[in-house]
C-alpha atoms as a PDB file:
ATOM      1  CA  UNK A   1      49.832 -10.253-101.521  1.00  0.00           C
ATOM      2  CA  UNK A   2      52.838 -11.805 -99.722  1.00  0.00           C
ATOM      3  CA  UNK A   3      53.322 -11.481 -96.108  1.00  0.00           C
ATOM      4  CA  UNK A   4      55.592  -9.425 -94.731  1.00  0.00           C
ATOM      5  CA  UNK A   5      58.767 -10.918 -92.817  1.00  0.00           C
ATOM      6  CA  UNK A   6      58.541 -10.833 -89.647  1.00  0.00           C
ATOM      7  CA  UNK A   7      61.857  -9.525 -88.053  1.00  0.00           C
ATOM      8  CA  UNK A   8      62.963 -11.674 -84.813  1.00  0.00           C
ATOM      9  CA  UNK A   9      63.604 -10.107 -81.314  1.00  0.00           C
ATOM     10  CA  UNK A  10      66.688  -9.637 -80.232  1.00  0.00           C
ATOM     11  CA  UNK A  11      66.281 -12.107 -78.000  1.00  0.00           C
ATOM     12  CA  UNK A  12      66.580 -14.160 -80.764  1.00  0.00           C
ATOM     13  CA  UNK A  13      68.891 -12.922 -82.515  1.00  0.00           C
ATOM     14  CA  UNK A  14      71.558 -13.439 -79.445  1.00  0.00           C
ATOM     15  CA  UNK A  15      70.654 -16.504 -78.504  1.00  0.00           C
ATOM     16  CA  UNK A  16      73.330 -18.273 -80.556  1.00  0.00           C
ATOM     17  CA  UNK A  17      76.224 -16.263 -78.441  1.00  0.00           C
ATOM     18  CA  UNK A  18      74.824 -17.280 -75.544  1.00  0.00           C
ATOM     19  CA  UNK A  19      78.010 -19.323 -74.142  1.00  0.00           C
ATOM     20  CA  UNK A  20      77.569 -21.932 -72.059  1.00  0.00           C
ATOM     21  CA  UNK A  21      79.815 -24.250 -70.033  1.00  0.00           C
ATOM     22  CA  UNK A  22      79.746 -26.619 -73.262  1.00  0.00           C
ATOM     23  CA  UNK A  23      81.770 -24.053 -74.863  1.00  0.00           C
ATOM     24  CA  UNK A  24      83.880 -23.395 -72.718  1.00  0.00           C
ATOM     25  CA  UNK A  25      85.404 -26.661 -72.011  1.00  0.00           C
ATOM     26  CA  UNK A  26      85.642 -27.370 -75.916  1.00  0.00           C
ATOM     27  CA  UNK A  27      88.188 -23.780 -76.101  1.00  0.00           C
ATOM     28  CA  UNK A  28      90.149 -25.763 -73.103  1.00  0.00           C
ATOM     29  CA  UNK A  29      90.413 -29.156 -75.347  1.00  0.00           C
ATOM     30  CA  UNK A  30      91.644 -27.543 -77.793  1.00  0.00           C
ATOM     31  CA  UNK A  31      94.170 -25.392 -76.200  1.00  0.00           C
ATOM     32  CA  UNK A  32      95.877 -28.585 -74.725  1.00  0.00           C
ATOM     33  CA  UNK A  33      94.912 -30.463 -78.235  1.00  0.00           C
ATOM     34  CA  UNK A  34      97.085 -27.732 -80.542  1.00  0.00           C
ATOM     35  CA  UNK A  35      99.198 -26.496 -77.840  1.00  0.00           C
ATOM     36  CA  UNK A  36     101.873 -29.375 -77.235  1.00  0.00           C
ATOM     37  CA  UNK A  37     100.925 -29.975 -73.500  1.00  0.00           C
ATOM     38  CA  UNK A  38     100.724 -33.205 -73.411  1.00  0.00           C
ATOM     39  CA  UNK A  39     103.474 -34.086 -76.241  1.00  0.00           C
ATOM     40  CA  UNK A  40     105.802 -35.148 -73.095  1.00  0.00           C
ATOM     41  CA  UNK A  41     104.362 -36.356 -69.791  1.00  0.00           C
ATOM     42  CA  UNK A  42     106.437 -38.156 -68.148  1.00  0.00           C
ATOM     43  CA  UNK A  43     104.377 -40.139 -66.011  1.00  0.00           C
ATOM     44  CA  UNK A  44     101.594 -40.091 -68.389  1.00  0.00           C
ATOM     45  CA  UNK A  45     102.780 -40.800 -71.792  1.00  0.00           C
ATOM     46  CA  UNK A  46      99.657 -41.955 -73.001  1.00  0.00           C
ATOM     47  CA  UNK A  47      98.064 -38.535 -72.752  1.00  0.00           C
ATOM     48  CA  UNK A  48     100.283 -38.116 -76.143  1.00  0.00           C
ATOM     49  CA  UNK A  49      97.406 -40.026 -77.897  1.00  0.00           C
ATOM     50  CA  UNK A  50      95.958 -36.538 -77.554  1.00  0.00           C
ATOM     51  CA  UNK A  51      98.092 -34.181 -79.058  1.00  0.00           C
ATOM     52  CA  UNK A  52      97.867 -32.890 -82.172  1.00  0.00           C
ATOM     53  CA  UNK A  53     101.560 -33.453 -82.781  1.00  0.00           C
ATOM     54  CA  UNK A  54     101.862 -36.853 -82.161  1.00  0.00           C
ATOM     55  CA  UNK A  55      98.456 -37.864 -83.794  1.00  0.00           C
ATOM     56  CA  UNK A  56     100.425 -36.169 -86.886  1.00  0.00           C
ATOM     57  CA  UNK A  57     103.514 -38.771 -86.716  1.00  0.00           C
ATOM     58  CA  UNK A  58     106.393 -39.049 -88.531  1.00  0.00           C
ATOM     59  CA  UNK A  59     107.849 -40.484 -91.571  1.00  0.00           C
ATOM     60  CA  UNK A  60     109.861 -43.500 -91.384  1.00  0.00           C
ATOM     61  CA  UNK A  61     113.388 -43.980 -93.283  1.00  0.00           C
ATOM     62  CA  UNK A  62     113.454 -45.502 -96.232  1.00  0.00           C
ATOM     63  CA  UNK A  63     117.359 -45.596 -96.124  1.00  0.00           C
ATOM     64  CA  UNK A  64     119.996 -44.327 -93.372  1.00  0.00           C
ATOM     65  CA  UNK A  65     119.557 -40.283 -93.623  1.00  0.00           C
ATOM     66  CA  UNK A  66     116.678 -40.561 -96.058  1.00  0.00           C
ATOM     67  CA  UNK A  67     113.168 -39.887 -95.982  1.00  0.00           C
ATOM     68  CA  UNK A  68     110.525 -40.875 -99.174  1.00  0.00           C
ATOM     69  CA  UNK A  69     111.867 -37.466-100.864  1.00  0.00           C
ATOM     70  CA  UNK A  70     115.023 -39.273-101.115  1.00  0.00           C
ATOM     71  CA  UNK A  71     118.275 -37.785-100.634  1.00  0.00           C
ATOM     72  CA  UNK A  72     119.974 -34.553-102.815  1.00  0.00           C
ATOM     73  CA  UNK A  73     116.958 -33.867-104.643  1.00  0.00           C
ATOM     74  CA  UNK A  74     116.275 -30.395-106.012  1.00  0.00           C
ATOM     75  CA  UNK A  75     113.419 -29.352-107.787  1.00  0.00           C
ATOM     76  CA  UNK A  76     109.608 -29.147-108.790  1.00  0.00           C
ATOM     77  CA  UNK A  77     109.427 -32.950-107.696  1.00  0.00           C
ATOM     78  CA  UNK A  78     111.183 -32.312-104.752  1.00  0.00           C
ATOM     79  CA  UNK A  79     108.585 -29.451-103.910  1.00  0.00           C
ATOM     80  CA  UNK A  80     105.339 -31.241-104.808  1.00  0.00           C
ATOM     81  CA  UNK A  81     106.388 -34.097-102.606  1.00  0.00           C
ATOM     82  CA  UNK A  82     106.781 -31.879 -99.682  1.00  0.00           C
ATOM     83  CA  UNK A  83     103.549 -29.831-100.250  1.00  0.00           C
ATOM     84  CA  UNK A  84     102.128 -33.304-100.251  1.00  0.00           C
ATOM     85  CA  UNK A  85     103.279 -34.242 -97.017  1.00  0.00           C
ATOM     86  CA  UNK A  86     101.685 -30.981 -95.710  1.00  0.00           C
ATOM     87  CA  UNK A  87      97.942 -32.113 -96.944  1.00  0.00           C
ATOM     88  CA  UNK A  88      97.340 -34.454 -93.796  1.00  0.00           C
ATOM     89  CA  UNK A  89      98.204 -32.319 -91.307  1.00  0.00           C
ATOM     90  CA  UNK A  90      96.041 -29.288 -92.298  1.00  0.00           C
ATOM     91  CA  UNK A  91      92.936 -31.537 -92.639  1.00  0.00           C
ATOM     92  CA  UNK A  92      93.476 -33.166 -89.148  1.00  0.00           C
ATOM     93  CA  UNK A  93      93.609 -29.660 -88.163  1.00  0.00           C
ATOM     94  CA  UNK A  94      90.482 -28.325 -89.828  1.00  0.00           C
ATOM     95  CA  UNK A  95      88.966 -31.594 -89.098  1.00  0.00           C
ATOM     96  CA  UNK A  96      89.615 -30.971 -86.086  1.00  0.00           C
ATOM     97  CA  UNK A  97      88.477 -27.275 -85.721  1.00  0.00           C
ATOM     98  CA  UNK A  98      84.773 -27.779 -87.084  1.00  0.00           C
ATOM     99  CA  UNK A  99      84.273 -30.493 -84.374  1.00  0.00           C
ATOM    100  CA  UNK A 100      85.335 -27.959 -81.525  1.00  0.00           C
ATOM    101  CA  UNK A 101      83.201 -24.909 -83.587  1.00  0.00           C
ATOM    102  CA  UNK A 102      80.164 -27.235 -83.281  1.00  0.00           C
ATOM    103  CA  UNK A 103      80.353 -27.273 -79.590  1.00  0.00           C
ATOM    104  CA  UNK A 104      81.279 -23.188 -79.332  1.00  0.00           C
ATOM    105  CA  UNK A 105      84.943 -23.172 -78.882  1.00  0.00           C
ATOM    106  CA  UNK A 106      85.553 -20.319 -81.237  1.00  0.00           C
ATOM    107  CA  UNK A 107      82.580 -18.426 -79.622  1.00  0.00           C
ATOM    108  CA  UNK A 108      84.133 -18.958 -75.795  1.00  0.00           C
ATOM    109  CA  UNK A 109      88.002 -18.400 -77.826  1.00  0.00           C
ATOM    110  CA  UNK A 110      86.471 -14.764 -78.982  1.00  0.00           C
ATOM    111  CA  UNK A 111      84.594 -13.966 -75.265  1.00  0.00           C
ATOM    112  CA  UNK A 112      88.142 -14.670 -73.830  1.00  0.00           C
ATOM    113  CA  UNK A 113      91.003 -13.740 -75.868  1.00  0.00           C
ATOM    114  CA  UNK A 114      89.584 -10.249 -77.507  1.00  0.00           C
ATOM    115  CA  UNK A 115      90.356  -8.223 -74.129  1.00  0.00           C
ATOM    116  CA  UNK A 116      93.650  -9.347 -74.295  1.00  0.00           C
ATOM    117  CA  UNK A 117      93.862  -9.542 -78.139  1.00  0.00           C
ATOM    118  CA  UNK A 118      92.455  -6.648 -79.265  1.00  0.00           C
ATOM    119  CA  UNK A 119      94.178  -4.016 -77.452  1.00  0.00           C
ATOM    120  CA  UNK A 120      97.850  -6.039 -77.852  1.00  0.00           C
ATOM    121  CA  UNK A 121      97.498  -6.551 -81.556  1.00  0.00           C
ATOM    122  CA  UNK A 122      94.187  -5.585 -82.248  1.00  0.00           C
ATOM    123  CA  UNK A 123      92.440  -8.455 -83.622  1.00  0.00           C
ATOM    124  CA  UNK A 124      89.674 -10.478 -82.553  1.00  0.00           C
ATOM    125  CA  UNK A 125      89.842 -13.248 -79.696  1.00  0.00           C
ATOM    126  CA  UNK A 126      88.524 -15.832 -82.223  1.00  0.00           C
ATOM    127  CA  UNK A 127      92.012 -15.780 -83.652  1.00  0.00           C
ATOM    128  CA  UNK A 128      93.160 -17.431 -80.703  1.00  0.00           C
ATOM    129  CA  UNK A 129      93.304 -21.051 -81.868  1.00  0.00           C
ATOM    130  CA  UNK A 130      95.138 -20.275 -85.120  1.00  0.00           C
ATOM    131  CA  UNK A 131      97.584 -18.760 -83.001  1.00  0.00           C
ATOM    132  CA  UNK A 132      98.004 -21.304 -80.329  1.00  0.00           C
ATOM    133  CA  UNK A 133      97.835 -23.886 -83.603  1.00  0.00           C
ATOM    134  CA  UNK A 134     100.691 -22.243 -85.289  1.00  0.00           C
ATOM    135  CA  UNK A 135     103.047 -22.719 -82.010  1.00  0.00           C
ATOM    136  CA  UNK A 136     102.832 -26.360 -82.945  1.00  0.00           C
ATOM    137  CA  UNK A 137     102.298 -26.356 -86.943  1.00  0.00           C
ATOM    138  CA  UNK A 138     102.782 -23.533 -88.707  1.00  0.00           C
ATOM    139  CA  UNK A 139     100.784 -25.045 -91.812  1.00  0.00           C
ATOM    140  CA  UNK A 140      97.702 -25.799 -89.365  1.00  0.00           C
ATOM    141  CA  UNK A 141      98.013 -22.435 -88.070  1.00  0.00           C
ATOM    142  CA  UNK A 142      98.288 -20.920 -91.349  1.00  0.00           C
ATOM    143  CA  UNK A 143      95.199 -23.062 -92.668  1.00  0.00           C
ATOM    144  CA  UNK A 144      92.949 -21.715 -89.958  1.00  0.00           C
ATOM    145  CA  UNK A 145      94.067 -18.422 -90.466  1.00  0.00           C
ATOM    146  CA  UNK A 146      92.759 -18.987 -94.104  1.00  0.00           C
ATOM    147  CA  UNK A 147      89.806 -20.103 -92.956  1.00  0.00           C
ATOM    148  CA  UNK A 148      88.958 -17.398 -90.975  1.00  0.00           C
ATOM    149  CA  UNK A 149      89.135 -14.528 -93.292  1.00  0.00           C
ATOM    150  CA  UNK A 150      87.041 -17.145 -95.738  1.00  0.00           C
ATOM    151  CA  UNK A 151      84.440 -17.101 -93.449  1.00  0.00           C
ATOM    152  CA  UNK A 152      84.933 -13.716 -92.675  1.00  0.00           C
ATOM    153  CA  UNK A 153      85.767 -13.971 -89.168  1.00  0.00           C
ATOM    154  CA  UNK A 154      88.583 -10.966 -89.791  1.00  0.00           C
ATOM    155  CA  UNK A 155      89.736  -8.541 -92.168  1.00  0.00           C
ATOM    156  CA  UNK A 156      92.134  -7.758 -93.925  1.00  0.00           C
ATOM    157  CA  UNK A 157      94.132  -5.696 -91.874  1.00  0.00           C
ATOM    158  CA  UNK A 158      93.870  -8.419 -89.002  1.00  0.00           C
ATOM    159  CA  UNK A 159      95.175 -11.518 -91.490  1.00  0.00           C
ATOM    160  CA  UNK A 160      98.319  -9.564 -92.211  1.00  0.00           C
ATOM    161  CA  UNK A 161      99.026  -8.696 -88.704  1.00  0.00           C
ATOM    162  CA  UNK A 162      97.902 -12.628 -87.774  1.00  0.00           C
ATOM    163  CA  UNK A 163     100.121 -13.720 -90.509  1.00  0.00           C
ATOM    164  CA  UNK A 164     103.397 -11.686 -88.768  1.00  0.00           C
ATOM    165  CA  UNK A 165     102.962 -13.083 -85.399  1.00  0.00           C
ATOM    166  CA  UNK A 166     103.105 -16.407 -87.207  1.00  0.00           C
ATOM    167  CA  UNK A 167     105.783 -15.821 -89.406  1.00  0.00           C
ATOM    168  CA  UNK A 168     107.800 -14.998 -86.290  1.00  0.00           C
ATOM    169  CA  UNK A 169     108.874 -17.916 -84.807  1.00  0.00           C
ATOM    170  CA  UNK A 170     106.831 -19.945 -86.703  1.00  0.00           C
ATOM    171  CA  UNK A 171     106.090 -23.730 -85.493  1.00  0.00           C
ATOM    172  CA  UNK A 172     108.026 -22.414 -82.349  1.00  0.00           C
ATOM    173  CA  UNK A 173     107.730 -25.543 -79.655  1.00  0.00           C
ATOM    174  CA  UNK A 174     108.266 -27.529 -82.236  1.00  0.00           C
ATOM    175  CA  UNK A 175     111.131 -26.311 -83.884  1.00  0.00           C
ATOM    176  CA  UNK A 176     112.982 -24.817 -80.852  1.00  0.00           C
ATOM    177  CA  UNK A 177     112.975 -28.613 -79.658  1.00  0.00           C
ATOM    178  CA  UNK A 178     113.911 -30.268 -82.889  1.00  0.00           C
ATOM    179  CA  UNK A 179     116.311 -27.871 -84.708  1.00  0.00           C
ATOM    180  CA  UNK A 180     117.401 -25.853 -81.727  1.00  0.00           C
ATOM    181  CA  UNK A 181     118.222 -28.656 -79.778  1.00  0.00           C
ATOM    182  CA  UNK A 182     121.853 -28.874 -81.094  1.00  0.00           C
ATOM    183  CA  UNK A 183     122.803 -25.738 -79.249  1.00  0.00           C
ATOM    184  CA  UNK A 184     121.262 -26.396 -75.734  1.00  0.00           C
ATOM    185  CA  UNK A 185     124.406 -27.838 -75.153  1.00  0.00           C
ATOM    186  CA  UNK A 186     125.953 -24.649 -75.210  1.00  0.00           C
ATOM    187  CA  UNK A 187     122.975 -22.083 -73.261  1.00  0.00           C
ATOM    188  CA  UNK A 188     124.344 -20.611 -70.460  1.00  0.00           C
ATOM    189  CA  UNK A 189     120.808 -19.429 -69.570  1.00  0.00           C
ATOM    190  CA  UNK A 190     117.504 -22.337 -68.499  1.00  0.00           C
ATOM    191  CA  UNK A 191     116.260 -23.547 -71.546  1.00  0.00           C
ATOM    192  CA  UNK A 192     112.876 -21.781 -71.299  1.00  0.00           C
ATOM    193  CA  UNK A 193     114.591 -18.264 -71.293  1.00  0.00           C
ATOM    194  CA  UNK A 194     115.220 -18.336 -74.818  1.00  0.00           C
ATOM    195  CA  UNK A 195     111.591 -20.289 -75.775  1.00  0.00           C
ATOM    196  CA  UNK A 196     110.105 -17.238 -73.609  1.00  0.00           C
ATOM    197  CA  UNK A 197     111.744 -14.538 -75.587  1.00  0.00           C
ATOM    198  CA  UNK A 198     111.171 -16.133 -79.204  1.00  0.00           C
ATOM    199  CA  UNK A 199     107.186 -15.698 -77.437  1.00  0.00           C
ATOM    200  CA  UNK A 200     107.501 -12.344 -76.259  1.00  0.00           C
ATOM    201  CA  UNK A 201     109.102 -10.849 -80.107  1.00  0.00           C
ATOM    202  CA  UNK A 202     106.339 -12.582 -81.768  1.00  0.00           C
ATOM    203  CA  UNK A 203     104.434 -10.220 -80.667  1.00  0.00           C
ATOM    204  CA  UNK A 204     106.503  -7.490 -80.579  1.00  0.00           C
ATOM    205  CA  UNK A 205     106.938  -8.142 -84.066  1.00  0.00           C
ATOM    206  CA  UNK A 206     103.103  -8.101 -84.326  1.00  0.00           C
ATOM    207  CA  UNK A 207     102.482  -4.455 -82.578  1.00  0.00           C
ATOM    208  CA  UNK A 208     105.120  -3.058 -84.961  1.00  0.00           C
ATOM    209  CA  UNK A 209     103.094  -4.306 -88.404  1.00  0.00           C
ATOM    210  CA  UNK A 210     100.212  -3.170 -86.897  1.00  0.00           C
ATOM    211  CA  UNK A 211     101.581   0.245 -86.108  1.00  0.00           C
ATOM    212  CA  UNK A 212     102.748   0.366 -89.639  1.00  0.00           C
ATOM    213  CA  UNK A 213      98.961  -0.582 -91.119  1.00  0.00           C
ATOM    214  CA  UNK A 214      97.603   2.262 -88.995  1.00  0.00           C
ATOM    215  CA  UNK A 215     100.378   5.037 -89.602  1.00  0.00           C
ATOM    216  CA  UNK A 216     102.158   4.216 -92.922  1.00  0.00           C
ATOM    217  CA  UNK A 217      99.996   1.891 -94.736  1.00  0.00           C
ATOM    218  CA  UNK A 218      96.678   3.486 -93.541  1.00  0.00           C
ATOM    219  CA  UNK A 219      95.185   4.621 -96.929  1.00  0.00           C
ATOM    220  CA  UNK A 220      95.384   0.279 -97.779  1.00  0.00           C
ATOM    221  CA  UNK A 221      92.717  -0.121 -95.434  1.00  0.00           C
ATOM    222  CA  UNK A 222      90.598   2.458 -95.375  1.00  0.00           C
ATOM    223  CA  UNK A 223      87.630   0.587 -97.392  1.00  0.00           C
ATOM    224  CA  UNK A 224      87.204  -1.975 -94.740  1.00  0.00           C
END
């Protein structure tokens, strides 16, 4: 006759979200890590060496206004090449991300973020690092969002609303310093005015899909 399982105190069962001060110093390297902070000291440019960013580098040219996609190309090829280019910079990422997991980051990210989170956009506060990823990379960000609902970290519901306040603005710091950077000649406002409201509609963009899953789209959700 086999024995019966024994059932573990809760105690037990807690233990592992126990947070400790491990934890939450791993959540603070990776905020600076994925968050850009450190892109652009200027009395410190070494501190690049650990930014997610700049660890992701740059292609060279291959010729004057080239890059290895060549120039006017249009097509499948064209595509693949691109998608490609996006592989190493989603596995530094997740690389990345399982390192600062080990040590609790995602367990301090959810203590921390899901006051704030959950009643602004109603998702949990381990959602936090895809979301301070995608400010950066939007194809990091969009990786760990993946990764999350794999692991079933979040629902449904919560991926779509994730994925608007990503598609928002995606790859903001990023792109508003790269492709916006040919109209700061012409701002008549501080250059962090417009940075701050591209932040702000991200998640007003959020708080309207989610109104719309709870109102309009309600029946989609109501196996979960």
């Amino acid at each position: 006759m086999e024995e019966e399982k024994k059932i573990p105190p809760a105690e037990s069962q807690t233990e592992s979200l126990r947070i400790g001060p491990k934890a939450y110093i791993a959540l603070i390297v990776a905020i600076v890590y994925f968050s850009g902070a450190l892109a652009n000291v200027p009395d410190a440019k070494w501190l690049a060496a650990f930014d997610f960013s700049t660890l992701m580098g740059g292609f060279g040219k291959v010729k004057e206004g080239g890059t290895f996609l060549g120039s006017a190309g249009v097509g499948a090829r064209q595509g693949f090449l691109f998608a490609l280019s996006l592989a190493p910079g989603v596995m530094l990422a997740l690389g990345c991300l399982e390192i600062l997991s080990h040590y609790g980051a995602l367990k301090a990210a959810q203590k921390l973020l899901t006051p704030l989170l959950r009643p602004l956009l109603g998702i949990p506060g381990v959602t936090g690092l895809a979301l301070i990823t995608d400010l950066q990379s939007t194809d990091a960000g969009a990786a760990l969002t993946r990764e999350l609902y794999e692991d079933k970290l979040i629902t449904k519901k919560e991926l779509v609303i994730m994925s608007s306040w990503q598609y928002s603005g995606a790859g903001m710091i990023n792109n508003y310093f790269t492709i916006g950077s040919g109209a700061f000649a012409f701002l008549i406002a501080p250059l962090f005015i417009p940075l701050v409201l591209i932040f702000i509609f991200k998640f007003v963009g959020a708080i309207f899909v989610r109104f719309m899953l709870n109102t309009v789209y309600k029946g989609d959700f109501r196996n979960e």
